[in-house]
PDB file of N, CA and C in Angstrom:
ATOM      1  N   UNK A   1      17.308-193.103  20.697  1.00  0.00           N
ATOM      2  CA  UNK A   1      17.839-193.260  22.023  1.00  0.00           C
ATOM      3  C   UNK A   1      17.388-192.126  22.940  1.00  0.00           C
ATOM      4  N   UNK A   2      17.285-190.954  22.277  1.00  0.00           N
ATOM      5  CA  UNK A   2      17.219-189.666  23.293  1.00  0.00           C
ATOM      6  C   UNK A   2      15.522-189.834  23.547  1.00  0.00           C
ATOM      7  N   UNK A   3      14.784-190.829  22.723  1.00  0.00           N
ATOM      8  CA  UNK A   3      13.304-190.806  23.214  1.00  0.00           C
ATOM      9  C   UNK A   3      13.260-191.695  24.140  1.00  0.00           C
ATOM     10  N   UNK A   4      13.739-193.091  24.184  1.00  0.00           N
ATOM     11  CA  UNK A   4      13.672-193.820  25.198  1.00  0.00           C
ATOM     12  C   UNK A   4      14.354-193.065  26.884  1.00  0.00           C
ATOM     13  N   UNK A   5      15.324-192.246  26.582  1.00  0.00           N
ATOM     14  CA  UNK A   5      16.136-191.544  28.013  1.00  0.00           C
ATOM     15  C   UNK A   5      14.596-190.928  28.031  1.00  0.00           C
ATOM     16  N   UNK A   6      14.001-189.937  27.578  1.00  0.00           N
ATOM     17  CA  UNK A   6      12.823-189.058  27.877  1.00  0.00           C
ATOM     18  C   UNK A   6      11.766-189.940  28.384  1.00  0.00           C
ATOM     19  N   UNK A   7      11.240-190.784  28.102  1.00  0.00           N
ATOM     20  CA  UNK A   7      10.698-192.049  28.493  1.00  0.00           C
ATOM     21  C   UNK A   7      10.553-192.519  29.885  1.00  0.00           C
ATOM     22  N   UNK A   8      12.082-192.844  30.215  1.00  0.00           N
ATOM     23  CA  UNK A   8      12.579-193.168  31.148  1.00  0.00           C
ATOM     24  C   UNK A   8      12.545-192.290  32.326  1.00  0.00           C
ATOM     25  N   UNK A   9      13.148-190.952  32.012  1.00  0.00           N
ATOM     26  CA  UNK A   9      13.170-190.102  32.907  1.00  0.00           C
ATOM     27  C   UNK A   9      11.400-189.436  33.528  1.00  0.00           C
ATOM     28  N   UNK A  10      10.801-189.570  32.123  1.00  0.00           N
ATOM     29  CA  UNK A  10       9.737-189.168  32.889  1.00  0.00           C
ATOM     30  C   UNK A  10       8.371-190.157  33.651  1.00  0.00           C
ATOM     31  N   UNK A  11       8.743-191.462  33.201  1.00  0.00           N
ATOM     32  CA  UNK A  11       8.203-192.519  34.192  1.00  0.00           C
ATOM     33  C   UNK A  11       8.923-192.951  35.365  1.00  0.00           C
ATOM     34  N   UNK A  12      10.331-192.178  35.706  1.00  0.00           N
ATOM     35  CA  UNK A  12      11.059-192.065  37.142  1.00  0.00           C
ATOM     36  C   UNK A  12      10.083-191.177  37.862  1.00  0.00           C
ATOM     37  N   UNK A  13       9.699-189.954  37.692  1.00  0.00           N
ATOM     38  CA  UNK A  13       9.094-188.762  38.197  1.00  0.00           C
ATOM     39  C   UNK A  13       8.046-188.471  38.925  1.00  0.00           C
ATOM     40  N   UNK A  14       7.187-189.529  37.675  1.00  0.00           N
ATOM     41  CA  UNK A  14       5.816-189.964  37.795  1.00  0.00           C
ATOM     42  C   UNK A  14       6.063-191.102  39.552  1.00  0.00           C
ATOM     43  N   UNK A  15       6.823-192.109  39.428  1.00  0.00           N
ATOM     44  CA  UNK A  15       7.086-192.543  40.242  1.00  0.00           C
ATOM     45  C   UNK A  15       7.243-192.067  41.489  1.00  0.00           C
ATOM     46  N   UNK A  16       8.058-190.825  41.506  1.00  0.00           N
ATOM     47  CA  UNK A  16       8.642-190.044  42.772  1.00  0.00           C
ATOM     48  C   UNK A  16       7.633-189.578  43.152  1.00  0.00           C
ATOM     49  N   UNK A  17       6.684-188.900  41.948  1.00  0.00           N
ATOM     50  CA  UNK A  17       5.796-187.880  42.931  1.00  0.00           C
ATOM     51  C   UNK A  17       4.371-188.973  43.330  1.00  0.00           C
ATOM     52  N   UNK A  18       4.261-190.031  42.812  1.00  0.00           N
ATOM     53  CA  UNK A  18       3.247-191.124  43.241  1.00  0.00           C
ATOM     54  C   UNK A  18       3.709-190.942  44.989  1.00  0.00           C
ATOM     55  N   UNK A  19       5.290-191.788  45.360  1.00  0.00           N
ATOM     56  CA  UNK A  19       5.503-192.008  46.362  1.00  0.00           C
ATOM     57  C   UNK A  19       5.574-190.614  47.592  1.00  0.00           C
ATOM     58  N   UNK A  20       6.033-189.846  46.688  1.00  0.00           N
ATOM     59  CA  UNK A  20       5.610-187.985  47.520  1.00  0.00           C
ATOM     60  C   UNK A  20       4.026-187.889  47.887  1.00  0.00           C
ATOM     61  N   UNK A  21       3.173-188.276  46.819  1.00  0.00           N
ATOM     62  CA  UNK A  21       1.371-188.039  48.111  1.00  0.00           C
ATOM     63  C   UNK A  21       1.297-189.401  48.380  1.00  0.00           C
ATOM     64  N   UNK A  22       1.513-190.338  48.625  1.00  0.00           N
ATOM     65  CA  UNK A  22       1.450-191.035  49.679  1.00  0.00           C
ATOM     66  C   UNK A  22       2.159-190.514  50.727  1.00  0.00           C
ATOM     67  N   UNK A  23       3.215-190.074  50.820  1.00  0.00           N
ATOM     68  CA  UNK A  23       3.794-189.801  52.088  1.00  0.00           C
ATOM     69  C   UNK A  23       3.162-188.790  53.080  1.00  0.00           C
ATOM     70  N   UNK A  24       2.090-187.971  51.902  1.00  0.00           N
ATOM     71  CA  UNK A  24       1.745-186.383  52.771  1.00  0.00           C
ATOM     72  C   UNK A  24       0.038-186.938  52.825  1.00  0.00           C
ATOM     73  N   UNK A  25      -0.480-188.374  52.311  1.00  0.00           N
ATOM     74  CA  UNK A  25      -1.491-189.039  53.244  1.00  0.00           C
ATOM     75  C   UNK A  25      -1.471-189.691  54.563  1.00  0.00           C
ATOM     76  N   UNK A  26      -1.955-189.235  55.465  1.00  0.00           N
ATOM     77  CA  UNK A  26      -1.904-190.064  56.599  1.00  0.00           C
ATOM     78  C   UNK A  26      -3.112-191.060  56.745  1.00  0.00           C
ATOM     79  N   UNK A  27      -3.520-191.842  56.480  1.00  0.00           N
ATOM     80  CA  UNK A  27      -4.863-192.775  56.809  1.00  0.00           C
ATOM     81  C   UNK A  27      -5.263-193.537  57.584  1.00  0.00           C
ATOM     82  N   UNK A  28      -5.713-193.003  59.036  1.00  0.00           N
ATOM     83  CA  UNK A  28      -6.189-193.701  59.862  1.00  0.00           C
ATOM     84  C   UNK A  28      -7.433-194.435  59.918  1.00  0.00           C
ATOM     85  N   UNK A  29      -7.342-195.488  60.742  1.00  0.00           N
ATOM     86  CA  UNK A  29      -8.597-196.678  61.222  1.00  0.00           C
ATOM     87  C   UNK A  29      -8.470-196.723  62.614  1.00  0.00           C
ATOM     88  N   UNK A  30      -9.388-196.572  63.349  1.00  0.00           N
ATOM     89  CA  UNK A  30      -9.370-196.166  64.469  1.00  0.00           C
ATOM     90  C   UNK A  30     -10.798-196.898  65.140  1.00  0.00           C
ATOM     91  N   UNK A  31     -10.918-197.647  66.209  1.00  0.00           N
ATOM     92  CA  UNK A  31      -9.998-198.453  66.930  1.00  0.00           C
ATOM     93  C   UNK A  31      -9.092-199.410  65.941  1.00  0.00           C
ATOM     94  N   UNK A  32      -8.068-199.373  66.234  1.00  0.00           N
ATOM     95  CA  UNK A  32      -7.282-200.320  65.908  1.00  0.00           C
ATOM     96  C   UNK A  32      -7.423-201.889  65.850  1.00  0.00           C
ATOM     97  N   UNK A  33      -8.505-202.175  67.063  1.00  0.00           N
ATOM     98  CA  UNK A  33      -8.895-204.031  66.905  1.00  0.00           C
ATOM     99  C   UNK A  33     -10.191-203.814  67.180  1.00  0.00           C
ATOM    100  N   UNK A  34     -11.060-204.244  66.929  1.00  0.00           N
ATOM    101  CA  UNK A  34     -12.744-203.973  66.648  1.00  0.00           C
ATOM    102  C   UNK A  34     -13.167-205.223  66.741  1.00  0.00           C
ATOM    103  N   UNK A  35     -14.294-205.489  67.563  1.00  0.00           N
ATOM    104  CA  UNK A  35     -15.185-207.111  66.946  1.00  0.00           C
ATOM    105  C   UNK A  35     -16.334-206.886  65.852  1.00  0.00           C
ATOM    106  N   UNK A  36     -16.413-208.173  65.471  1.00  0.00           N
ATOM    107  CA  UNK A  36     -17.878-207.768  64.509  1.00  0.00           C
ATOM    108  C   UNK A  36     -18.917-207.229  64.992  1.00  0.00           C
ATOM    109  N   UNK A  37     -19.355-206.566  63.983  1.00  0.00           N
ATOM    110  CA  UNK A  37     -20.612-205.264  64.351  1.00  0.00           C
ATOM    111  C   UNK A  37     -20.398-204.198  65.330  1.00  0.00           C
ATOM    112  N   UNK A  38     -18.725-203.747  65.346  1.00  0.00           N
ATOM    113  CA  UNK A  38     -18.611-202.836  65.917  1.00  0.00           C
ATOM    114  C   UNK A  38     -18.406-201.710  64.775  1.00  0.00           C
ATOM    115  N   UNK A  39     -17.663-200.279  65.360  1.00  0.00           N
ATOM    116  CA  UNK A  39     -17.810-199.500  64.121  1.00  0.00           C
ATOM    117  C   UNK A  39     -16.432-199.306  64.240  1.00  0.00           C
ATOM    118  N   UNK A  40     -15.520-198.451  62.933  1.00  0.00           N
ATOM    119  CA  UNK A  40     -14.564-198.363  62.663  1.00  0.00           C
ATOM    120  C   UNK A  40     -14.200-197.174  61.886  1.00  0.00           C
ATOM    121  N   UNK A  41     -13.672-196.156  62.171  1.00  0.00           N
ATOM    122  CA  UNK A  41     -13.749-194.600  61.689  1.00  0.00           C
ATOM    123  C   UNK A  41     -12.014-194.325  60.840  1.00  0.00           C
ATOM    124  N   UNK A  42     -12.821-194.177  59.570  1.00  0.00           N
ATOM    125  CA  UNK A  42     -11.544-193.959  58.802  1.00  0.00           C
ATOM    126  C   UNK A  42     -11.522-192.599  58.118  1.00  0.00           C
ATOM    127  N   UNK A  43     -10.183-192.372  58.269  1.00  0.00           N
ATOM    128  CA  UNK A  43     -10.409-190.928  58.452  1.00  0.00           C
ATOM    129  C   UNK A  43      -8.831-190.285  57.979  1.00  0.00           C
ATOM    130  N   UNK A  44      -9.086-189.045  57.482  1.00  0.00           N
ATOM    131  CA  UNK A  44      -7.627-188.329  57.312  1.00  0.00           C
ATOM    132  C   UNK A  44      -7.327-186.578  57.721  1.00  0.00           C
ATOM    133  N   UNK A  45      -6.225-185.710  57.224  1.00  0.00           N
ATOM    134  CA  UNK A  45      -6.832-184.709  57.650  1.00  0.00           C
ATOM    135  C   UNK A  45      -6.541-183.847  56.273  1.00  0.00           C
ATOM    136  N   UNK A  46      -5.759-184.644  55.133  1.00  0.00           N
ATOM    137  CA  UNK A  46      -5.826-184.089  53.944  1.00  0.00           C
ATOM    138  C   UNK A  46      -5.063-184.798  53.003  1.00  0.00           C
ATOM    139  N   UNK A  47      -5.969-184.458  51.714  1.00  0.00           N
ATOM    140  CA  UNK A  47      -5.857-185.551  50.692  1.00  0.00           C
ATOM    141  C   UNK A  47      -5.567-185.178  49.576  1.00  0.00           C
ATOM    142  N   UNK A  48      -5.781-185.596  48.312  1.00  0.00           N
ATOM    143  CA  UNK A  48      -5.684-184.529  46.808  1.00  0.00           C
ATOM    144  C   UNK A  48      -7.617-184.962  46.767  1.00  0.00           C
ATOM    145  N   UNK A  49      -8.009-185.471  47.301  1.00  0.00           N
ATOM    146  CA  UNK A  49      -9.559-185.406  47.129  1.00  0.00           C
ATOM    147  C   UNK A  49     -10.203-184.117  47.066  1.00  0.00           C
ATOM    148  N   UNK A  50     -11.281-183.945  46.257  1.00  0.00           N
ATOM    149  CA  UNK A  50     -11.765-182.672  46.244  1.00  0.00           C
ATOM    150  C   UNK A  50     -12.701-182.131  47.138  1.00  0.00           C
ATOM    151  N   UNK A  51     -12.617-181.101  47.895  1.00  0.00           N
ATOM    152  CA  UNK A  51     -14.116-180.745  48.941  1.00  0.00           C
ATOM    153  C   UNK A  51     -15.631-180.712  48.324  1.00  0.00           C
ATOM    154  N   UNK A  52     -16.505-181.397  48.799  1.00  0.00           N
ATOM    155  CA  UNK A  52     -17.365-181.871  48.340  1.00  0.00           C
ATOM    156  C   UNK A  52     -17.595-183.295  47.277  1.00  0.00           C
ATOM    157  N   UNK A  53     -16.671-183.781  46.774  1.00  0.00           N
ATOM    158  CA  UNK A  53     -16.539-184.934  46.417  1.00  0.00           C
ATOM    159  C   UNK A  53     -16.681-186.267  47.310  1.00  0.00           C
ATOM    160  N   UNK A  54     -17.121-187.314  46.673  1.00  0.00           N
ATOM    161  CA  UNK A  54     -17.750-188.298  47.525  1.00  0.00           C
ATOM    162  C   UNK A  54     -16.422-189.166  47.752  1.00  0.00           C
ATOM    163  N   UNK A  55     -16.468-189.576  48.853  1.00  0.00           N
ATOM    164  CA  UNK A  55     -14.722-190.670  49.326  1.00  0.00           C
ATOM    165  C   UNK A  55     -15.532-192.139  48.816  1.00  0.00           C
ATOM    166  N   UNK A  56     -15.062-193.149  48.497  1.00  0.00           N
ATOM    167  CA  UNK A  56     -15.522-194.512  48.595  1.00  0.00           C
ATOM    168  C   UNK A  56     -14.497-195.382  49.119  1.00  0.00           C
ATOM    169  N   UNK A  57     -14.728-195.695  50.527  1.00  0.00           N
ATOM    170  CA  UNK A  57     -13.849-196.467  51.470  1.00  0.00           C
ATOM    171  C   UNK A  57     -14.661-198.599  50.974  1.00  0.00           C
ATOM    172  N   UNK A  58     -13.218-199.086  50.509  1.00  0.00           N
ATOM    173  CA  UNK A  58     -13.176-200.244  50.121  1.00  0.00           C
ATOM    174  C   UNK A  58     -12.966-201.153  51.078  1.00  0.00           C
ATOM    175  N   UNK A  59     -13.764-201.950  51.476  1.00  0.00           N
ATOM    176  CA  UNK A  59     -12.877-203.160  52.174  1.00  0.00           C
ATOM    177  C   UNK A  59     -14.135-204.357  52.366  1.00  0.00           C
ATOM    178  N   UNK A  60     -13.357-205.463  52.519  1.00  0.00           N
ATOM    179  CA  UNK A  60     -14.023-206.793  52.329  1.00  0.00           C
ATOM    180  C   UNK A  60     -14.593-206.776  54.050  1.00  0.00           C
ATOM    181  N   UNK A  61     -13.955-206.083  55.138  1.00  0.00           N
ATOM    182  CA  UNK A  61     -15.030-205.842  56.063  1.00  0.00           C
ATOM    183  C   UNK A  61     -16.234-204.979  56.335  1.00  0.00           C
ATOM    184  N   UNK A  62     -16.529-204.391  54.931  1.00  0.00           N
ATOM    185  CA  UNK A  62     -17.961-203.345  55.124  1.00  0.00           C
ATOM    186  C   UNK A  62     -18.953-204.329  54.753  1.00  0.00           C
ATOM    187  N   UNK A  63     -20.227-203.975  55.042  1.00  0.00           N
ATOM    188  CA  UNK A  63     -21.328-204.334  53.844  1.00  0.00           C
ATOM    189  C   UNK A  63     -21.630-203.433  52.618  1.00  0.00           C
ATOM    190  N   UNK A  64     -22.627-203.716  52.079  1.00  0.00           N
ATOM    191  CA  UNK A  64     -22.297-203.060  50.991  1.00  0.00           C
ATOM    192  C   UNK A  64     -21.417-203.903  49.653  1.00  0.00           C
ATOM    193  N   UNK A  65     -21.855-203.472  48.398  1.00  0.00           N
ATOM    194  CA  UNK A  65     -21.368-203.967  47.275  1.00  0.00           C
ATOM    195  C   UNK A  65     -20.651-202.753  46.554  1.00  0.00           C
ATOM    196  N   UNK A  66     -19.356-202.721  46.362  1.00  0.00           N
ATOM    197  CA  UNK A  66     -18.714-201.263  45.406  1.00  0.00           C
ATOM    198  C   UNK A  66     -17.372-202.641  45.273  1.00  0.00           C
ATOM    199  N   UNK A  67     -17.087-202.371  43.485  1.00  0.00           N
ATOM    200  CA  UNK A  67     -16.132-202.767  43.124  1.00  0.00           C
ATOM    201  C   UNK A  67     -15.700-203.883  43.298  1.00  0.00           C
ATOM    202  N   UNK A  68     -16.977-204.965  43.977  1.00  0.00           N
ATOM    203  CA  UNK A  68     -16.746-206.428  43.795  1.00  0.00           C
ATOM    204  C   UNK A  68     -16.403-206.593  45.560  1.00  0.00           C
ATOM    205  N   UNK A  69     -16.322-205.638  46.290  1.00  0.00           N
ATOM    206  CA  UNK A  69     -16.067-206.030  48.146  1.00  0.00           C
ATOM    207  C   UNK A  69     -17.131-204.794  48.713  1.00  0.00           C
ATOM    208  N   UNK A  70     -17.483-204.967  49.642  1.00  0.00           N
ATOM    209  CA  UNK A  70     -17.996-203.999  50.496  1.00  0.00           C
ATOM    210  C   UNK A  70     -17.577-202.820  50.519  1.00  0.00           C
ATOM    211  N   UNK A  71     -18.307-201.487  50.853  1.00  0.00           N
ATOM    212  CA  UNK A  71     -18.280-200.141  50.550  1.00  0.00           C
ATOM    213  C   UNK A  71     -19.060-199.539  51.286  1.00  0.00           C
ATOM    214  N   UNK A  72     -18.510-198.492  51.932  1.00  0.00           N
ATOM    215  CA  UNK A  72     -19.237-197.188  52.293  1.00  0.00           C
ATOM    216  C   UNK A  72     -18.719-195.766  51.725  1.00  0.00           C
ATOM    217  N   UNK A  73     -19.425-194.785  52.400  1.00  0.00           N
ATOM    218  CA  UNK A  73     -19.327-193.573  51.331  1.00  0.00           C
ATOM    219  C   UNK A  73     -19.543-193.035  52.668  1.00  0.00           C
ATOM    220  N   UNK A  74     -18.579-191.177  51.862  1.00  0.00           N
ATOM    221  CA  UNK A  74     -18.528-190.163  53.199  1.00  0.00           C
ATOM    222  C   UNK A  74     -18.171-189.375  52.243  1.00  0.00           C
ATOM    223  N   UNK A  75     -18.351-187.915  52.839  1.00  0.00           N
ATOM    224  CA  UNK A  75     -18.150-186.791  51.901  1.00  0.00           C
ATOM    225  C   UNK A  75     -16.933-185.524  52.343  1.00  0.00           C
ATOM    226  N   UNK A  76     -16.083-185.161  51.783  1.00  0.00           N
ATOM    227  CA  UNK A  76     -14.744-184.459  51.848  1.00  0.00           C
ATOM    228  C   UNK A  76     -15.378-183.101  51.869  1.00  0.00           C
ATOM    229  N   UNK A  77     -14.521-182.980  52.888  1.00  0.00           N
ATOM    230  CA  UNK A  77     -14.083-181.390  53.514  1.00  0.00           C
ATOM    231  C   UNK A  77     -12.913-180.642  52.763  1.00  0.00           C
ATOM    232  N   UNK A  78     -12.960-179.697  53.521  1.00  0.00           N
ATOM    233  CA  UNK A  78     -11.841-178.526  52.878  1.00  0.00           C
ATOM    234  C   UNK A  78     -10.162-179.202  53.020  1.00  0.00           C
ATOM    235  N   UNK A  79      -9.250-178.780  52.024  1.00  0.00           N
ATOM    236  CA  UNK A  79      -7.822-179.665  52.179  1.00  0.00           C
ATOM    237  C   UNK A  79      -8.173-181.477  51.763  1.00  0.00           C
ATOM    238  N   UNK A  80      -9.541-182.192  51.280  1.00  0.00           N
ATOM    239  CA  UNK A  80      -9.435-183.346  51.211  1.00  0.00           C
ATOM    240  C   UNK A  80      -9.700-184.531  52.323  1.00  0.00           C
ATOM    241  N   UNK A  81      -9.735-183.752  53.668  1.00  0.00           N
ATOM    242  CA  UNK A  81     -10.209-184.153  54.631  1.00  0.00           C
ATOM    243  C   UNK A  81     -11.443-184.747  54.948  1.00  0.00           C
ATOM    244  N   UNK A  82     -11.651-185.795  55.388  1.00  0.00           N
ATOM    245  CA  UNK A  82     -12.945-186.973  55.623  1.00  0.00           C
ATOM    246  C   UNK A  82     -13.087-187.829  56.878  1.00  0.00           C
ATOM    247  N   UNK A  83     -13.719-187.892  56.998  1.00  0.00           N
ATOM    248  CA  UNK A  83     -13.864-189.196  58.822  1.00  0.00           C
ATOM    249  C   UNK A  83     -14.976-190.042  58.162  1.00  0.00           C
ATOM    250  N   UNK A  84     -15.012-191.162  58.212  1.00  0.00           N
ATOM    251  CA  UNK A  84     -16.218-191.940  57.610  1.00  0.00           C
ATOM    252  C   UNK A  84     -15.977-192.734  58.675  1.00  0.00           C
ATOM    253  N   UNK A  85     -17.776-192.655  59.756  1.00  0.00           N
ATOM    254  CA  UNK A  85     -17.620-194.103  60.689  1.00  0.00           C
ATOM    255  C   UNK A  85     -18.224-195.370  59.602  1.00  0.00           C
ATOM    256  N   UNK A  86     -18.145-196.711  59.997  1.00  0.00           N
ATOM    257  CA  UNK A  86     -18.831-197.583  59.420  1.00  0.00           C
ATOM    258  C   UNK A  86     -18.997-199.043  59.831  1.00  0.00           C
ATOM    259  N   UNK A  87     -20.104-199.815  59.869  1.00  0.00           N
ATOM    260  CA  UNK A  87     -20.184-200.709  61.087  1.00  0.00           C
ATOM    261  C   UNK A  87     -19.348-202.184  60.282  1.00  0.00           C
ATOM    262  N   UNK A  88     -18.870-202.586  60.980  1.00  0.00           N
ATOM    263  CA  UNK A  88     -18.474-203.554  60.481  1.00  0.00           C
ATOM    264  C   UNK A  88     -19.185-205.067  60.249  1.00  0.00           C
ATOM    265  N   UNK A  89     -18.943-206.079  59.185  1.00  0.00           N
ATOM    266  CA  UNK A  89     -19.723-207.027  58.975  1.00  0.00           C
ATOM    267  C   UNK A  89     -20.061-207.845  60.159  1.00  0.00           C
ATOM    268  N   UNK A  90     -21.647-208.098  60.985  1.00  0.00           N
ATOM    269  CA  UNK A  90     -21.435-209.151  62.009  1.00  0.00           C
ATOM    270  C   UNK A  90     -21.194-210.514  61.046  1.00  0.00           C
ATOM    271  N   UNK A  91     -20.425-211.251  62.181  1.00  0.00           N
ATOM    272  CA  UNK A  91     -20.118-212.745  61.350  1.00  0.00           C
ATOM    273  C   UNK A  91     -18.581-212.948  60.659  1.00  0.00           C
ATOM    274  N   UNK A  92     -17.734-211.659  60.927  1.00  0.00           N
ATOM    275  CA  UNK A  92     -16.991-211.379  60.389  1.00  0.00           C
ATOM    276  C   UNK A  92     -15.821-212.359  60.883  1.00  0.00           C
ATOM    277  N   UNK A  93     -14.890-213.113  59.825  1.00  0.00           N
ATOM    278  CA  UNK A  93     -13.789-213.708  60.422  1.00  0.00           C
ATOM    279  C   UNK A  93     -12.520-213.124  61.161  1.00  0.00           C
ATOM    280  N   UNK A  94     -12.106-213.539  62.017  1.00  0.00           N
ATOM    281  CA  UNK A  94     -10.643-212.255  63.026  1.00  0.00           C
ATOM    282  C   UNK A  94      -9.727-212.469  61.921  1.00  0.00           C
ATOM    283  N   UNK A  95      -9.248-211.705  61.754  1.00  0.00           N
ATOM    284  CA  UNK A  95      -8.226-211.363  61.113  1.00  0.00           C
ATOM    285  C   UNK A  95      -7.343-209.781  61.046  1.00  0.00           C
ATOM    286  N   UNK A  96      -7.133-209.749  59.779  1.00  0.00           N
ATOM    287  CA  UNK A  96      -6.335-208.183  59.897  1.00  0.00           C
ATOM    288  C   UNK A  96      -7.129-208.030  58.564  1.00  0.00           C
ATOM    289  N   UNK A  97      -7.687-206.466  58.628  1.00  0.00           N
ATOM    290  CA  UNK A  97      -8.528-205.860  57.226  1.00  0.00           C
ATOM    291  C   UNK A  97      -7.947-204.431  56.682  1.00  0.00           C
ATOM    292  N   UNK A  98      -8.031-204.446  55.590  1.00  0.00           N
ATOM    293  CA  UNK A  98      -7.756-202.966  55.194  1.00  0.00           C
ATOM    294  C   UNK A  98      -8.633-202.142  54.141  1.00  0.00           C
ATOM    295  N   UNK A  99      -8.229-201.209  54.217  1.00  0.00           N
ATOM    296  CA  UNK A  99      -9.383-200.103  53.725  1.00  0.00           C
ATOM    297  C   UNK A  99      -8.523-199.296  52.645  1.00  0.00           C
ATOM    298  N   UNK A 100      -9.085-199.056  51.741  1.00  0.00           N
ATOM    299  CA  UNK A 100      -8.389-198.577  50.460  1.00  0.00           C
ATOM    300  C   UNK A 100      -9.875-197.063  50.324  1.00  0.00           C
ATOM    301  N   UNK A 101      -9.677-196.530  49.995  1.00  0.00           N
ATOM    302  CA  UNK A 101      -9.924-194.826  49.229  1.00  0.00           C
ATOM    303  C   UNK A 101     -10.056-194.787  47.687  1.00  0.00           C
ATOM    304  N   UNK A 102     -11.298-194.083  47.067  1.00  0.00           N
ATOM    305  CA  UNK A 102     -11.524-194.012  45.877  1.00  0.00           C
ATOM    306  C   UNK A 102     -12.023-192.360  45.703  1.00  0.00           C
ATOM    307  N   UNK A 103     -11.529-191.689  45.166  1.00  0.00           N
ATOM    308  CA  UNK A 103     -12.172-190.154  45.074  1.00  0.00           C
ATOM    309  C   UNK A 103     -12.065-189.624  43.806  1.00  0.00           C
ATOM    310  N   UNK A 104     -12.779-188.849  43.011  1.00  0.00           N
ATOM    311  CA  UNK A 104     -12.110-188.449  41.873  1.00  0.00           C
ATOM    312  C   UNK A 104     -12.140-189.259  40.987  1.00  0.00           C
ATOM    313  N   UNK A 105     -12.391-190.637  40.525  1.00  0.00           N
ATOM    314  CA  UNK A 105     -12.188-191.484  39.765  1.00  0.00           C
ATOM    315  C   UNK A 105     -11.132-191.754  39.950  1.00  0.00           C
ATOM    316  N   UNK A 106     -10.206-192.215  40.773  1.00  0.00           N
ATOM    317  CA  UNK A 106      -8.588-192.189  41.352  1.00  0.00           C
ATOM    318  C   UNK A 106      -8.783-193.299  42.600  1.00  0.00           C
ATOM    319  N   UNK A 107      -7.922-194.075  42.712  1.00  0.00           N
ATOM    320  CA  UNK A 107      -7.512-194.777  44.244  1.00  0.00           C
ATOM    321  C   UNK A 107      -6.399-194.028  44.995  1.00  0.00           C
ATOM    322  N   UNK A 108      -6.810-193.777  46.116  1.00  0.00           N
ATOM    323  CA  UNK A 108      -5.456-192.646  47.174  1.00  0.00           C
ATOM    324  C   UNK A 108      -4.367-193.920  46.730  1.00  0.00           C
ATOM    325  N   UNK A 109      -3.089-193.641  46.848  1.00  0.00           N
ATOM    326  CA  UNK A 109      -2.182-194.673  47.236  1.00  0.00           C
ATOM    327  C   UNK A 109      -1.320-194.903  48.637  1.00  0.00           C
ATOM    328  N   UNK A 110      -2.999-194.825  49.373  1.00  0.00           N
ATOM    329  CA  UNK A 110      -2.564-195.627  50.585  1.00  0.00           C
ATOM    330  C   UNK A 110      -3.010-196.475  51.433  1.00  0.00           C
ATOM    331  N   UNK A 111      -3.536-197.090  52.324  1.00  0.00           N
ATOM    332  CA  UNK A 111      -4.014-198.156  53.010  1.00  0.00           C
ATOM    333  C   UNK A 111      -4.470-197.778  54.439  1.00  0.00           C
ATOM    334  N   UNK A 112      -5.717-198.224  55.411  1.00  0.00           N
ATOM    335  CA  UNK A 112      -5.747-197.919  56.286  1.00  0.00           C
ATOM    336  C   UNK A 112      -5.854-199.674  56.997  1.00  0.00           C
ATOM    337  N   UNK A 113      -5.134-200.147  58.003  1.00  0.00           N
ATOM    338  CA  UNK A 113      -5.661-201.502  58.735  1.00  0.00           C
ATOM    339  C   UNK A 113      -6.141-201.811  60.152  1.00  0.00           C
ATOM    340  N   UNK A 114      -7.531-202.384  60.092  1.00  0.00           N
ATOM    341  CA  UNK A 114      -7.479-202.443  61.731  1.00  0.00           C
ATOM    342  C   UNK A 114      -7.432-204.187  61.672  1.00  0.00           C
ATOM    343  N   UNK A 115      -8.028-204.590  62.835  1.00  0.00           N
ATOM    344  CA  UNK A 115      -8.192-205.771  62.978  1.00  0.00           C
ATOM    345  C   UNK A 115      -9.392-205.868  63.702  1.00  0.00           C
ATOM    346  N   UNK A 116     -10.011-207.531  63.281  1.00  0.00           N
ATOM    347  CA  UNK A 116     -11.130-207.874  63.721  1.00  0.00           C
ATOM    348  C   UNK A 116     -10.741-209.017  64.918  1.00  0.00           C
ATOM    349  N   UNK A 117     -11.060-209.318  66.080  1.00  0.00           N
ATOM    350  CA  UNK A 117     -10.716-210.253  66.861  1.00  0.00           C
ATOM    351  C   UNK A 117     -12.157-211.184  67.234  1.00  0.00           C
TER     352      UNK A 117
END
């Protein structure tokens, strides 16, 4: 019993501090509504990413092939910090898109969304 409480307590923790760096990521997409083949700058001002480590920004509106959707790449600054511009797919359907973060062999756990009109 006292292994399952240990168990327990320490996959609560793990939990807390997951939801603690998301909170101290901020992840912007900027403009906020974009048409196709415009560009779209995603960006933060600090991360657990490492300086000099490569960012890999995910989303089914880049070109590019990474991880089965479109991908671009940008490279981290001091504190984890990155701006990656990147053009978006022409031909692209309007909708709402989001952008996911890969650094470290790790996904950030957070989301950036703009929209395509």
């Amino acid at each position: 019993m006292k292994g399952l409480v240990a168990i327990v307590a320490s996959a609560l923790a793990l939990a807390a501090a997951g939801a603690a760096d998301a909170a101290a990521i901020h992840l912007v997409a900027a403009p906020g509504t974009v048409s196709p083949g415009a560009f779209v700058r995603v960006s933060t001002t600090s991360s657990p990413c490492r300086a000099g480590d490569q960012a890999t920004l995910i989303s089914a509106a880049y070109p590019g092939h990474a991880f089965g959707i479109g991908a671009v790449y940008g490279k981290v600054g001091k504190h984890g910090a990155f701006s990656v511009r990147a053009r978006i797919r022409r031909g692209l359907h309007a909708g709402r898109y989001h952008v996911s973060v890969r650094c470290g062999g790790g996904n950030l756990p957070v989301l950036a969304y703009f929209h395509v009109r």
